[in-house]
N, C-alpha and C. Protein backbone atom coordinates (compact mmCIF):
# COMPACT_ATOMS: atom_id res chain seq x y z
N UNK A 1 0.82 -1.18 0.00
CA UNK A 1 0.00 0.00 0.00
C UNK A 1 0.86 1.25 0.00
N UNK A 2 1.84 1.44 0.70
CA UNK A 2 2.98 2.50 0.69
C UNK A 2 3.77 2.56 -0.50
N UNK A 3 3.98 1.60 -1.28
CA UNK A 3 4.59 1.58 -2.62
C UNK A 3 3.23 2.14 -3.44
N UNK A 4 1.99 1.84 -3.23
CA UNK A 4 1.06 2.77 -4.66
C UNK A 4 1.27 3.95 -4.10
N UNK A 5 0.79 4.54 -2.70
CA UNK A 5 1.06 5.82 -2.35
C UNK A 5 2.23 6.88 -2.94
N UNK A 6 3.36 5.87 -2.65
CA UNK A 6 4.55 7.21 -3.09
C UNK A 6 4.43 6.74 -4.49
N UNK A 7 3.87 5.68 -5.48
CA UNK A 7 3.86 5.99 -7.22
C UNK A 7 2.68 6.99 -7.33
N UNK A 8 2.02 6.97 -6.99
CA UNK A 8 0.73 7.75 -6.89
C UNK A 8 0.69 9.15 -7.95
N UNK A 9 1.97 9.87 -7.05
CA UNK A 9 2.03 11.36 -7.99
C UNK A 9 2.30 11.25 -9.45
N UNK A 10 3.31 10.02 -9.93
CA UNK A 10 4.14 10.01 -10.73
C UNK A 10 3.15 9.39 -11.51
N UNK A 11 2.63 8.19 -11.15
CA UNK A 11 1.73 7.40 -12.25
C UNK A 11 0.11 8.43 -12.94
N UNK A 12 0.20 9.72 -11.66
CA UNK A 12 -1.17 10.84 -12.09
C UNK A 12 -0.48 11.36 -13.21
N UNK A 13 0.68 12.06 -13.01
CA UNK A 13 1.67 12.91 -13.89
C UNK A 13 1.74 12.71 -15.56
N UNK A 14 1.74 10.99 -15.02
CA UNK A 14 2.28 10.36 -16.76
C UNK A 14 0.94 10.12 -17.36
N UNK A 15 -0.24 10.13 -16.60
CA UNK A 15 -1.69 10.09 -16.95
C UNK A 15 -2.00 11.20 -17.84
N UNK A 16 -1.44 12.39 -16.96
CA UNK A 16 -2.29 13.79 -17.37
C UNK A 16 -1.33 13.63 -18.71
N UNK A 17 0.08 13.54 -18.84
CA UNK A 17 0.50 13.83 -19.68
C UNK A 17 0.25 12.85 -21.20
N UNK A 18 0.18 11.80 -20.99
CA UNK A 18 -0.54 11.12 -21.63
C UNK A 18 -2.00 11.74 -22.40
N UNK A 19 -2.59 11.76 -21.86
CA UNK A 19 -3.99 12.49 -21.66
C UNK A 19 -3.59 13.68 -22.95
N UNK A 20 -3.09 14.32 -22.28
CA UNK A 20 -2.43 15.60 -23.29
C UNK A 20 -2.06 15.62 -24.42
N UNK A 21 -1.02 14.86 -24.97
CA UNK A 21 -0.74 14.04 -26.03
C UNK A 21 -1.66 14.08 -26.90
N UNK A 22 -3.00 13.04 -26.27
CA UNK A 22 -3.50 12.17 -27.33
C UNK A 22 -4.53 13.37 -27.82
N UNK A 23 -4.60 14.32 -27.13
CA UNK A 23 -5.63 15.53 -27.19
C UNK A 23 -5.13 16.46 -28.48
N UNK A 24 -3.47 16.45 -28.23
CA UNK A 24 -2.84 17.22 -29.25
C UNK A 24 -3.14 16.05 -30.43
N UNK A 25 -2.62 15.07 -30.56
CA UNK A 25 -2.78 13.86 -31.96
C UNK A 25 -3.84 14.20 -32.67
N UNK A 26 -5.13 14.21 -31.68
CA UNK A 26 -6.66 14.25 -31.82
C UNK A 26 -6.91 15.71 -32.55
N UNK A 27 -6.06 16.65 -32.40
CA UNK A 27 -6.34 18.04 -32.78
C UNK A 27 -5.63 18.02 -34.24
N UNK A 28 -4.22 17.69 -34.39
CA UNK A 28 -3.44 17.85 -35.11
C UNK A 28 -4.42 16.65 -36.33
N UNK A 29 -4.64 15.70 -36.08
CA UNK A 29 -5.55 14.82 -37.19
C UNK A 29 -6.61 15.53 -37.75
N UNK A 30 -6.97 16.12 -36.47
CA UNK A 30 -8.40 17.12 -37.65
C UNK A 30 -8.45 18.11 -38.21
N UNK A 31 -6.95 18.94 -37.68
CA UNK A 31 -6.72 19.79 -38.95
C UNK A 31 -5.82 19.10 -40.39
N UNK A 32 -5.15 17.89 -39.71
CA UNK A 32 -5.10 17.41 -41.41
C UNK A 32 -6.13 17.31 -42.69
N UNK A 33 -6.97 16.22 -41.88
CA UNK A 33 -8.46 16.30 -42.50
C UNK A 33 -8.74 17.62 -42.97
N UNK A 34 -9.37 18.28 -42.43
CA UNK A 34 -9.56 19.79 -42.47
C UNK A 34 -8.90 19.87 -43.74
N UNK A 35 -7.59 20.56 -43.91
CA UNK A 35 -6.75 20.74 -45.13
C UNK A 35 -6.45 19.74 -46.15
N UNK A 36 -6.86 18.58 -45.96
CA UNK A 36 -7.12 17.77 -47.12
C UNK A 36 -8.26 17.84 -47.71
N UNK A 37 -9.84 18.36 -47.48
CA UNK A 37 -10.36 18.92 -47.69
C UNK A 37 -10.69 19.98 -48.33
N UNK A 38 -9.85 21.06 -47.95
CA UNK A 38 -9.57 22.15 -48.80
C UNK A 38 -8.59 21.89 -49.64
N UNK A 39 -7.70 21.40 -49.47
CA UNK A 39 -7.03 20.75 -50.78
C UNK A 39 -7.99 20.61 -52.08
N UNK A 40 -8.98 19.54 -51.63
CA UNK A 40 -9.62 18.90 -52.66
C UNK A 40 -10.72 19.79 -53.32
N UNK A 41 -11.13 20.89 -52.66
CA UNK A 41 -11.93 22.00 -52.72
C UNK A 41 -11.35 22.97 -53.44
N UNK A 42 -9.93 23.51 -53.64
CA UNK A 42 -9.10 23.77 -54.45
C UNK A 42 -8.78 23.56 -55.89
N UNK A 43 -8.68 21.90 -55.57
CA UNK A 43 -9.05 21.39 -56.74
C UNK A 43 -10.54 21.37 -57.86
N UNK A 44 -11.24 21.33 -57.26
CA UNK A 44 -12.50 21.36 -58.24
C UNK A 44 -12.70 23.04 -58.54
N UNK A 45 -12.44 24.05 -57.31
CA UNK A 45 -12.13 25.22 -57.99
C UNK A 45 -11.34 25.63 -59.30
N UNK A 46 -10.23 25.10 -59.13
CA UNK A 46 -9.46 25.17 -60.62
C UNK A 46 -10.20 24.23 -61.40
N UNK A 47 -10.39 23.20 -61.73
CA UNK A 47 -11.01 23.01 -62.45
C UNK A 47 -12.21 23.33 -62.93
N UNK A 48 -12.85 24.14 -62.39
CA UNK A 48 -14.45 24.55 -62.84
C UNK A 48 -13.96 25.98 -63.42
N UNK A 49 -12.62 26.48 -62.96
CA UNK A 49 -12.58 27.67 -63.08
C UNK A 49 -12.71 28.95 -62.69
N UNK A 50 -13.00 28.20 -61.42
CA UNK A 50 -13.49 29.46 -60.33
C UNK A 50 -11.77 29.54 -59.75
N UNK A 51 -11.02 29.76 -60.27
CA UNK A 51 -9.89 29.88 -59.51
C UNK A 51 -8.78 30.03 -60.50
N UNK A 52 -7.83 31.10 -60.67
CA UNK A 52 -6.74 31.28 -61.36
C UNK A 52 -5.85 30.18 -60.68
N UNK A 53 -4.87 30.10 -62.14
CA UNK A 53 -3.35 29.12 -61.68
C UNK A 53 -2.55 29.43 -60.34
N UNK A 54 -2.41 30.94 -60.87
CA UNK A 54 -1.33 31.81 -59.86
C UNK A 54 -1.96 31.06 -58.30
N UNK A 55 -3.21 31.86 -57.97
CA UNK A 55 -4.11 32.15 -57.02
C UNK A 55 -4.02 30.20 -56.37
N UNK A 56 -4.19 29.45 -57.32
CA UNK A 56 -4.58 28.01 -56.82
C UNK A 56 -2.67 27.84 -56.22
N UNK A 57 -1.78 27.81 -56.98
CA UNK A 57 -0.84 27.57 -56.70
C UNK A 57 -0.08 28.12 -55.23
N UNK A 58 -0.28 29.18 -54.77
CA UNK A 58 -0.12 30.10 -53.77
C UNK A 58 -0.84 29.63 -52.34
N UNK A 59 -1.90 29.34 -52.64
CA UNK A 59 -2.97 28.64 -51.69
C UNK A 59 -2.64 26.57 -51.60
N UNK A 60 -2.37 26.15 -52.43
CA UNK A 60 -1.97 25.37 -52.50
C UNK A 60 -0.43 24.67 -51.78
N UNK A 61 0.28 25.96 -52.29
CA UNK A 61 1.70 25.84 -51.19
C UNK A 61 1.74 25.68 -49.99
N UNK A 62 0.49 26.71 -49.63
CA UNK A 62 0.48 26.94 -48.25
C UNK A 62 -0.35 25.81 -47.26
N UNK A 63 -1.07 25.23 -47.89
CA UNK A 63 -1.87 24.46 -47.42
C UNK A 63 -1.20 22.79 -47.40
N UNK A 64 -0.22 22.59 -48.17
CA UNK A 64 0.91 21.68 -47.82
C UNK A 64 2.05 21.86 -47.17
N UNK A 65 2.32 23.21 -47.03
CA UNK A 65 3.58 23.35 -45.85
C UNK A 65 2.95 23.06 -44.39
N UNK A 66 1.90 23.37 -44.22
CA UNK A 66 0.94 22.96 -43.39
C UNK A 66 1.18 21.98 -42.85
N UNK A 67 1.08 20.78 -44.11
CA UNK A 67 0.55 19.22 -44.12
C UNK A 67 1.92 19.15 -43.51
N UNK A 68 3.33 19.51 -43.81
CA UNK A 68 4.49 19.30 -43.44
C UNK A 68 4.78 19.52 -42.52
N UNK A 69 4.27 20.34 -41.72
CA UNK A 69 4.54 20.85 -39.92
C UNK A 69 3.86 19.80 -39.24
N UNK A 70 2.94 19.43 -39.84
CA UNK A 70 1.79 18.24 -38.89
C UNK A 70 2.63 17.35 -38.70
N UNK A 71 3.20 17.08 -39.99
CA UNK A 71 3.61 15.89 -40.53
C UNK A 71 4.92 15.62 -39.64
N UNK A 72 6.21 16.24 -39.32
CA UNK A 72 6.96 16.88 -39.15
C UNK A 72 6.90 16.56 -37.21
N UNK A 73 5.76 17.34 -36.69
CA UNK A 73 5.39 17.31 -34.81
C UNK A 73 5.13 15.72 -34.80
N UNK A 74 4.12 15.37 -35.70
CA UNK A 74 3.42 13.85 -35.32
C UNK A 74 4.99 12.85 -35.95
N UNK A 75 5.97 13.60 -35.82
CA UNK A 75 7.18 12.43 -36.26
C UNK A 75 7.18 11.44 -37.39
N UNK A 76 6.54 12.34 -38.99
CA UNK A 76 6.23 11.79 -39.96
C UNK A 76 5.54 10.92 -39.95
N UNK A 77 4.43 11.10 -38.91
CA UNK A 77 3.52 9.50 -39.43
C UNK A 77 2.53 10.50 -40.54
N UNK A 78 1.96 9.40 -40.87
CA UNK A 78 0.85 10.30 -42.05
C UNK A 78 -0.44 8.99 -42.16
């Protein structure tokens, strides 16, 4: 009983932090989604025409450097 007591703090600690983590994973996944999305929303813009080259290309960059920071924190998983 004195051995759970003094793990007690440490095993809460690695909980919360745990906890935390999976909150960030959980966040960082749905803005992938999110921007794969607009990715693809991008796409049917240029193609219908509702969207210049320049304009798609610019928005497009940015919305994969994006994908690369995610990509990049979550330790290249994809």
């Amino acid at each position: 009983m004195l051995g759970k007591l003094l793990k007690a703090p440490m095993t809460s600690t690695m909980w919360i932090f745990r906890s935390i983590h999976e909150a960030v994973e959980g966040e960082l996944d749905r803005e992938r989604e999110s921007i794969r999305g607009r990715l693809n929303e991008l796409y049917l813009m240029l193609e219908a025409g509702d969207l210049e080259e320049d304009e798609f290309d610019e928005l497009e960059e940015q919305l994969l450097d994006r994908l690369d920071e995610i990509d990049e924190i979550m330790g290249g998983e994809r």
